[in-house]
Protein backbone atom coordinates (compact mmCIF):
# COMPACT_ATOMS: atom_id res chain seq x y z
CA UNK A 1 0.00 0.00 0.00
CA UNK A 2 1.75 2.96 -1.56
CA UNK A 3 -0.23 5.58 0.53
CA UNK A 4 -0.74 5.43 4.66
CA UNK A 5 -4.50 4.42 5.85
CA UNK A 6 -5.56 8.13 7.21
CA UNK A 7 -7.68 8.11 10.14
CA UNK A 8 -9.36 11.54 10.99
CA UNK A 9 -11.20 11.73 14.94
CA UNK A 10 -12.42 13.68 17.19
CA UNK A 11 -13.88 14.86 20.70
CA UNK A 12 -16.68 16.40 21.60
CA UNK A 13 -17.60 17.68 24.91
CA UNK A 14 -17.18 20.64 27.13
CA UNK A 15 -13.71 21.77 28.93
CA UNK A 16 -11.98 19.57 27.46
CA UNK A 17 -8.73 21.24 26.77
CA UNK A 18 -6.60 19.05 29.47
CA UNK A 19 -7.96 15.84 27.70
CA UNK A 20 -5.52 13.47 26.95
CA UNK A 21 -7.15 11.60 24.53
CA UNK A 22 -5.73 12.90 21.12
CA UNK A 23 -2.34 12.06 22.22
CA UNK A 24 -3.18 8.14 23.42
CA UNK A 25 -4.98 8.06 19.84
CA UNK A 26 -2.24 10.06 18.06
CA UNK A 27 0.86 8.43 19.26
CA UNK A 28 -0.67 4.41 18.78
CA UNK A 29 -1.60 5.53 15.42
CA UNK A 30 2.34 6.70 14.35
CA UNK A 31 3.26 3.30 16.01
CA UNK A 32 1.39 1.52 13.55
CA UNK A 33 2.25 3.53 11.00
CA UNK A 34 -0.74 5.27 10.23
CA UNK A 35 -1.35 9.31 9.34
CA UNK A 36 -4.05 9.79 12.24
CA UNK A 37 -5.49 12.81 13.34
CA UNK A 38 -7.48 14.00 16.43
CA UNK A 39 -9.37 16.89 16.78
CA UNK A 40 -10.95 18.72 20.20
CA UNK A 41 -14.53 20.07 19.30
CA UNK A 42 -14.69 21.92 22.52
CA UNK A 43 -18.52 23.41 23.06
CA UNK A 44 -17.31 25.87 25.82
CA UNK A 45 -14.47 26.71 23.56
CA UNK A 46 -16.74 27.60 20.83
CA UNK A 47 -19.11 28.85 22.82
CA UNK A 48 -22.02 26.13 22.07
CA UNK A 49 -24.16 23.83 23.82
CA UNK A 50 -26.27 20.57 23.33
CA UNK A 51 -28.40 22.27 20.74
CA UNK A 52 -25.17 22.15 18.14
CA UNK A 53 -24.70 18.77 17.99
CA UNK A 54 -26.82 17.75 15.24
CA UNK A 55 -24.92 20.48 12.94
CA UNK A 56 -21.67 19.41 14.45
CA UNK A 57 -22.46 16.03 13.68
CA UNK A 58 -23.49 16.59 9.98
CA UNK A 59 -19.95 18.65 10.12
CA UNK A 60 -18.25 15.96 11.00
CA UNK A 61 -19.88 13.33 8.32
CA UNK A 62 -19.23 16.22 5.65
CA UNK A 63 -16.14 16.59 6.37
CA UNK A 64 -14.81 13.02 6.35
CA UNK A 65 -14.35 11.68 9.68
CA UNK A 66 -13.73 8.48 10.59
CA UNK A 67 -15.66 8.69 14.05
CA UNK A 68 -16.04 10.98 17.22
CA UNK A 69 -16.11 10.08 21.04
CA UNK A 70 -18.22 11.76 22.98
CA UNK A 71 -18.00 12.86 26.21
CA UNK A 72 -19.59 15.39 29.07
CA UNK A 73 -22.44 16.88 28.78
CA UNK A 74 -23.49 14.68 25.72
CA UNK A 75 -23.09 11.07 25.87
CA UNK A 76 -27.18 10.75 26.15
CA UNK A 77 -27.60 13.90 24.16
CA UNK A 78 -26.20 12.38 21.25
CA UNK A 79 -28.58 8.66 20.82
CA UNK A 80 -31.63 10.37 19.27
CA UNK A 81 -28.92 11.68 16.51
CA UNK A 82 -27.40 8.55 15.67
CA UNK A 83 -28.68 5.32 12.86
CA UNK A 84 -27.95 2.87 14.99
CA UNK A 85 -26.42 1.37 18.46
CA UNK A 86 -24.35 -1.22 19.48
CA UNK A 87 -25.79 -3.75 22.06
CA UNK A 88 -24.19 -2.20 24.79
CA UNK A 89 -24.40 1.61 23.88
CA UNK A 90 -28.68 0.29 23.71
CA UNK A 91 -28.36 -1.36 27.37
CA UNK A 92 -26.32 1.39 28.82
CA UNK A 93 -28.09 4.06 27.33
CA UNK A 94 -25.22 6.14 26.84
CA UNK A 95 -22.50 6.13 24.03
CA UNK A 96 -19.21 7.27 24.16
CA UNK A 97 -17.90 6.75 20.50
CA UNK A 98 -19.89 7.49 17.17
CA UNK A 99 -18.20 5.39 13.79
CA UNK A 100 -19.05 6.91 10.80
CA UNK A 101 -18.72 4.71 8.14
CA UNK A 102 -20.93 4.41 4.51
CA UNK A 103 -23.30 7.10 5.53
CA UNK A 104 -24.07 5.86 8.44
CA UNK A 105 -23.27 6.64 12.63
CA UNK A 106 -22.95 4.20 14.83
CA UNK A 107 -22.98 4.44 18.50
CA UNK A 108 -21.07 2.33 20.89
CA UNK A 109 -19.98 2.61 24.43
CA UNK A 110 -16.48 1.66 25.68
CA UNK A 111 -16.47 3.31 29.07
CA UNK A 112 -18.22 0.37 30.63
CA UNK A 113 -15.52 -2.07 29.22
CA UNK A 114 -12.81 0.77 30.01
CA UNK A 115 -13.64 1.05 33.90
CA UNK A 116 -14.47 -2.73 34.42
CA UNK A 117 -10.49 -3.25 33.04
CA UNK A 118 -9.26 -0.64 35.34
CA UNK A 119 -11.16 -2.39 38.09
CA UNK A 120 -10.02 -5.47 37.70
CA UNK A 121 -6.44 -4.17 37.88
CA UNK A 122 -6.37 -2.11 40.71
CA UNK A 123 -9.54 -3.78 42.85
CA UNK A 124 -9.77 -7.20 42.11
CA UNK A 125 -9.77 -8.42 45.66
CA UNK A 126 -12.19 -5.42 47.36
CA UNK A 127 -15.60 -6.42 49.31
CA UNK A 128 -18.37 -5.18 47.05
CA UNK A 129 -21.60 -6.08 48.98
CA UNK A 130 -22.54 -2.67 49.16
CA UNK A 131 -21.22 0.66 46.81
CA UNK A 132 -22.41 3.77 46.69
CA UNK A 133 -22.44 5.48 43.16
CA UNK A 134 -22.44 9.01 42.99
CA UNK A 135 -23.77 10.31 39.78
CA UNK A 136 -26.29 8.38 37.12
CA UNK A 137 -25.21 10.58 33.62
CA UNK A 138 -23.77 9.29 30.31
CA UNK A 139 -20.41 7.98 32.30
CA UNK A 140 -22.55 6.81 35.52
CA UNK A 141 -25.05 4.68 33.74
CA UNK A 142 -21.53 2.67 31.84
CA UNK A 143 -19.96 2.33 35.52
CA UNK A 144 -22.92 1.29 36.88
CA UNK A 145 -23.25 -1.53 34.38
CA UNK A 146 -19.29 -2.51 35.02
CA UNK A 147 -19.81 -2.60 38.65
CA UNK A 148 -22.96 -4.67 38.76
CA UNK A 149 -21.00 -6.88 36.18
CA UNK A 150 -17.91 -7.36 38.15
CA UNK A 151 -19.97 -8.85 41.18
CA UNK A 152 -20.98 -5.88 43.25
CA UNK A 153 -24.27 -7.03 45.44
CA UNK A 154 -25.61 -3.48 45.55
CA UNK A 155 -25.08 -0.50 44.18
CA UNK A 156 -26.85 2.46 45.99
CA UNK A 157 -27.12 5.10 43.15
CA UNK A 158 -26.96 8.82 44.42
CA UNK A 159 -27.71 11.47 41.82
CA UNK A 160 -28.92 15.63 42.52
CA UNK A 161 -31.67 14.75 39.82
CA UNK A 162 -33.56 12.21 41.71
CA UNK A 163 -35.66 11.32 38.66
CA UNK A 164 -32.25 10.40 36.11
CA UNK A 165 -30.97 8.37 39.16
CA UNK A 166 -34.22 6.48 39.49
CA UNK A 167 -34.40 5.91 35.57
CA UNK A 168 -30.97 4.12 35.66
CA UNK A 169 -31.81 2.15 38.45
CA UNK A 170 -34.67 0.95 36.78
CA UNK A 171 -32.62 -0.19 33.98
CA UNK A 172 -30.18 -2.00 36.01
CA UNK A 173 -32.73 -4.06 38.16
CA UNK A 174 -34.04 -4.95 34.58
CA UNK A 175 -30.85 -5.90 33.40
CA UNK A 176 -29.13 -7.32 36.61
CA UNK A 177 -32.39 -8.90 38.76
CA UNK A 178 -34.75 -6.74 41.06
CA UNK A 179 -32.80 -5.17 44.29
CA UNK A 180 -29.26 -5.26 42.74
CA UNK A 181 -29.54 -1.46 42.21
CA UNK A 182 -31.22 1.52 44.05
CA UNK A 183 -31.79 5.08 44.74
CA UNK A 184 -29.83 6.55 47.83
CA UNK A 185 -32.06 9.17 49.49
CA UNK A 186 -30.08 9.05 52.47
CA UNK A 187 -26.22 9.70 51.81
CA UNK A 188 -24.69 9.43 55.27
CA UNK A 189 -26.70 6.36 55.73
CA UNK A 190 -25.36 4.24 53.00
CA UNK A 191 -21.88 5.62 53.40
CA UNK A 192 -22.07 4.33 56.75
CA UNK A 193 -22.39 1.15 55.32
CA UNK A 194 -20.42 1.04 51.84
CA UNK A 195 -17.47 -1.22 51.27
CA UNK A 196 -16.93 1.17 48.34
CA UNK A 197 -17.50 4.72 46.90
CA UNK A 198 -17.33 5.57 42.99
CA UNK A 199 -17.65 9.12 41.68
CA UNK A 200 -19.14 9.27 38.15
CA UNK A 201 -19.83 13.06 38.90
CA UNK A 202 -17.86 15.52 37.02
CA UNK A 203 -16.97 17.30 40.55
CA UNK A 204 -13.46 17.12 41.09
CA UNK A 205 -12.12 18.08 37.59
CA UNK A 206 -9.69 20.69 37.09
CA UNK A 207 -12.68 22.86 35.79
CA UNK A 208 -14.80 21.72 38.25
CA UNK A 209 -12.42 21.28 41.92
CA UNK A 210 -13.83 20.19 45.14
CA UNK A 211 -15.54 17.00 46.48
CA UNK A 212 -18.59 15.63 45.47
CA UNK A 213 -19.69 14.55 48.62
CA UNK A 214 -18.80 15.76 52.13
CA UNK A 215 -15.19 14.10 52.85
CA UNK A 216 -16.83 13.50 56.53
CA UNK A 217 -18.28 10.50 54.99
CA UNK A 218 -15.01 8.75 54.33
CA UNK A 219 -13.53 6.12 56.10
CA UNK A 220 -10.27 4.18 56.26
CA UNK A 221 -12.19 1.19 55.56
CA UNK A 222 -13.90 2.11 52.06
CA UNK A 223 -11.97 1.55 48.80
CA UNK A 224 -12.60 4.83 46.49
CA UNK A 225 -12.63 5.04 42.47
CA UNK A 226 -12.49 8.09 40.42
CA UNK A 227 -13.30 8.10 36.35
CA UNK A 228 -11.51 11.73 36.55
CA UNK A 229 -8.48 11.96 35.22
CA UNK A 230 -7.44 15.62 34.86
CA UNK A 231 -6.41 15.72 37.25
CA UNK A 232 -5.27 12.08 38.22
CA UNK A 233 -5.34 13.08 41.64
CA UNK A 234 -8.77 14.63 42.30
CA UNK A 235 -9.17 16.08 45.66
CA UNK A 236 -12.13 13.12 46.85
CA UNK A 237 -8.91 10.71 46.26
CA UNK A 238 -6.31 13.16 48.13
CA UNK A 239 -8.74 12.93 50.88
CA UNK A 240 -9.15 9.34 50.72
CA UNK A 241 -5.24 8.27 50.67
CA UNK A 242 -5.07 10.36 53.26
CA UNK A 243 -6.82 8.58 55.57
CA UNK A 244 -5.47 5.21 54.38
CA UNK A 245 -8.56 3.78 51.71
CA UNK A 246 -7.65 2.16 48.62
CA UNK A 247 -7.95 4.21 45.42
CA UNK A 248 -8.35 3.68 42.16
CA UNK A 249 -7.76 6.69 39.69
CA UNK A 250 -9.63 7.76 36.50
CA UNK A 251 -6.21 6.27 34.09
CA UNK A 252 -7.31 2.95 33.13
CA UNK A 253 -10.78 3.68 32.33
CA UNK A 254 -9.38 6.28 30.20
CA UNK A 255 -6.77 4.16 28.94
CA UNK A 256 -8.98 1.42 28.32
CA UNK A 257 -11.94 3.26 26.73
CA UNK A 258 -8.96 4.61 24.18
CA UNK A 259 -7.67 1.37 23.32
CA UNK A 260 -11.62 -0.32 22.50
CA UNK A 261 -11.94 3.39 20.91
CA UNK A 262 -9.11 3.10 18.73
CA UNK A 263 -10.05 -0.47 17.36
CA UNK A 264 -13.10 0.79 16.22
CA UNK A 265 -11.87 3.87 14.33
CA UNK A 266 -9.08 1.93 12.72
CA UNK A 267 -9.97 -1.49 12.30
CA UNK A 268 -7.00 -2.39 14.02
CA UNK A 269 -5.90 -3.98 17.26
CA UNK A 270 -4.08 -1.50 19.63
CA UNK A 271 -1.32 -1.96 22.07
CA UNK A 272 -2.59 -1.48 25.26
CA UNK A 273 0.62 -1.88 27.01
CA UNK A 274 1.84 0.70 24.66
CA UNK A 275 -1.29 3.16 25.18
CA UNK A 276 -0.81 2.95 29.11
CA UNK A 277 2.99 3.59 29.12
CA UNK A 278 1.98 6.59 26.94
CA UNK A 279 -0.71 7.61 29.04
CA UNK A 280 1.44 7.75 31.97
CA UNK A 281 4.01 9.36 30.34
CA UNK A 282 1.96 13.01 29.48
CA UNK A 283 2.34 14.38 33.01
């Protein structure tokens, strides 16, 4: 092949300047040799909001890319504009990753795979009878589904918009068995009781600083995992370490998501090993 396979990608979300993500998909796509591009499509940047996405979607197809993830505020935003969705993107409810490909977009979620990976590696052996969630958006409802997935009993779902965090409970008990999932109305109470805490909230990022929940609440007991990962150390997990939890931080779900990301937009299989080393490297 006389010319290099061109791959052209991008993000869209909001504050998203600190992302990492064009350089993980950047740097595995000179390693294999192919002329990749990724693009930020910032909507505080440029000064939009959910209402462009169907023109910067048509944009996007116009202009020849290869796909798009998708992250905060508009991994839910985005279904009603895409052809069709993968069988997880449908069960989740959220998508993370748009292929466009013969006309068409396709929506598929690779958080869910991307956080279950990172928990395996830096949780495997944690009591999970009980977990408090905080957060039931795009990102929450894909944790959510990892959690229940890797064996957690029951995952107490906490969520300022009682009615979203209700809707994804729903859909878990569907999908998991009645009573696996519910809503926390009483936060103290089920922290008193958690073996774990996840934040899915976007509280704690560098555009966003401070705690989603009161650090009171922690203990040296719980085990505490972050999906933020600008910065790695968010100050819920400064708190946490410093009363002696276990932590997991928002790099392998990122990592992870990339790698599953990456596959689809190329076709290829990436080197995660590679991917992580990078990842770790952009400090």
């Amino acid at each position: 092949m006389s010319q290099k396979a061109s791959i052209l990608a991008g993000l869209i979300g909001a504050g998203i300047q600190a992302s990492r993500t064009p350089a993980l998909h950047e740097h595995e796509g000179d390693a294999q040799g192919l002329r990749y591009l990724y693009r930020l499509i910032d909507l505080d940047q440029l000064k939009l909001n959910l209402d462009a996405l169907p023109e910067l979607l048509d944009g996007a197809q116009r202009l020849g890319f290869t796909g798009l993830n998708i992250t905060f505020p508009c991994k839910q935003a985005i279904i009603p504009l895409l052809d069709e969705l993968s069988e997880e993107a449908r069960g989740i409810g959220a998508v993370n990753t748009v292929v466009l490909k013969d006309g068409k977009r396709v929506g598929h979620n690779t958080d869910c795979l991307g956080f279950a990976e990172g928990f395996r590696r830096g949780l495997a052996d944690v009591k999970r009878n009980r977990v408090v969630q905080l957060g039931a958006g795009g990102a929450g409802a894909a944790v959510a589904h990892a959690l229940l997935s890797e064996g957690v009993e029951q995952l107490s779902v906490y969520e300022v918009d009682a009615s979203r965090a209700q809707a994804l409970v729903d859909n878990l008990n569907a999908h998991f068995g009645n009573g696996r999932a519910l809503l926390c109305e009483d936060l103290p109470a089920a922290m008193a009781v958690a073996d774990g805490l996840v934040n899915t909230t976007p509280v704690g990022m560098a555009k966003l600083p401070g705690t989603p929940l009161p650090v009171e609440l922690l203990r040296a007991e719980l085990w505490v995992a972050e999906i933020i990962y600008f910065p790695l150390e968010t100050e819920l997990l400064r708190h946490a370490r410093s009363l002696g939890c276990r932590t997991l931080d928002g790099g392998t779900m990122a990592v992870f998501q990339a790698v599953k990301a990456f596959e689809l937009f190329s076709g290829r299989p990436a080197d995660a090993q590679r991917m992580q080393a990078h990842f770790r490297s952009l400090d």
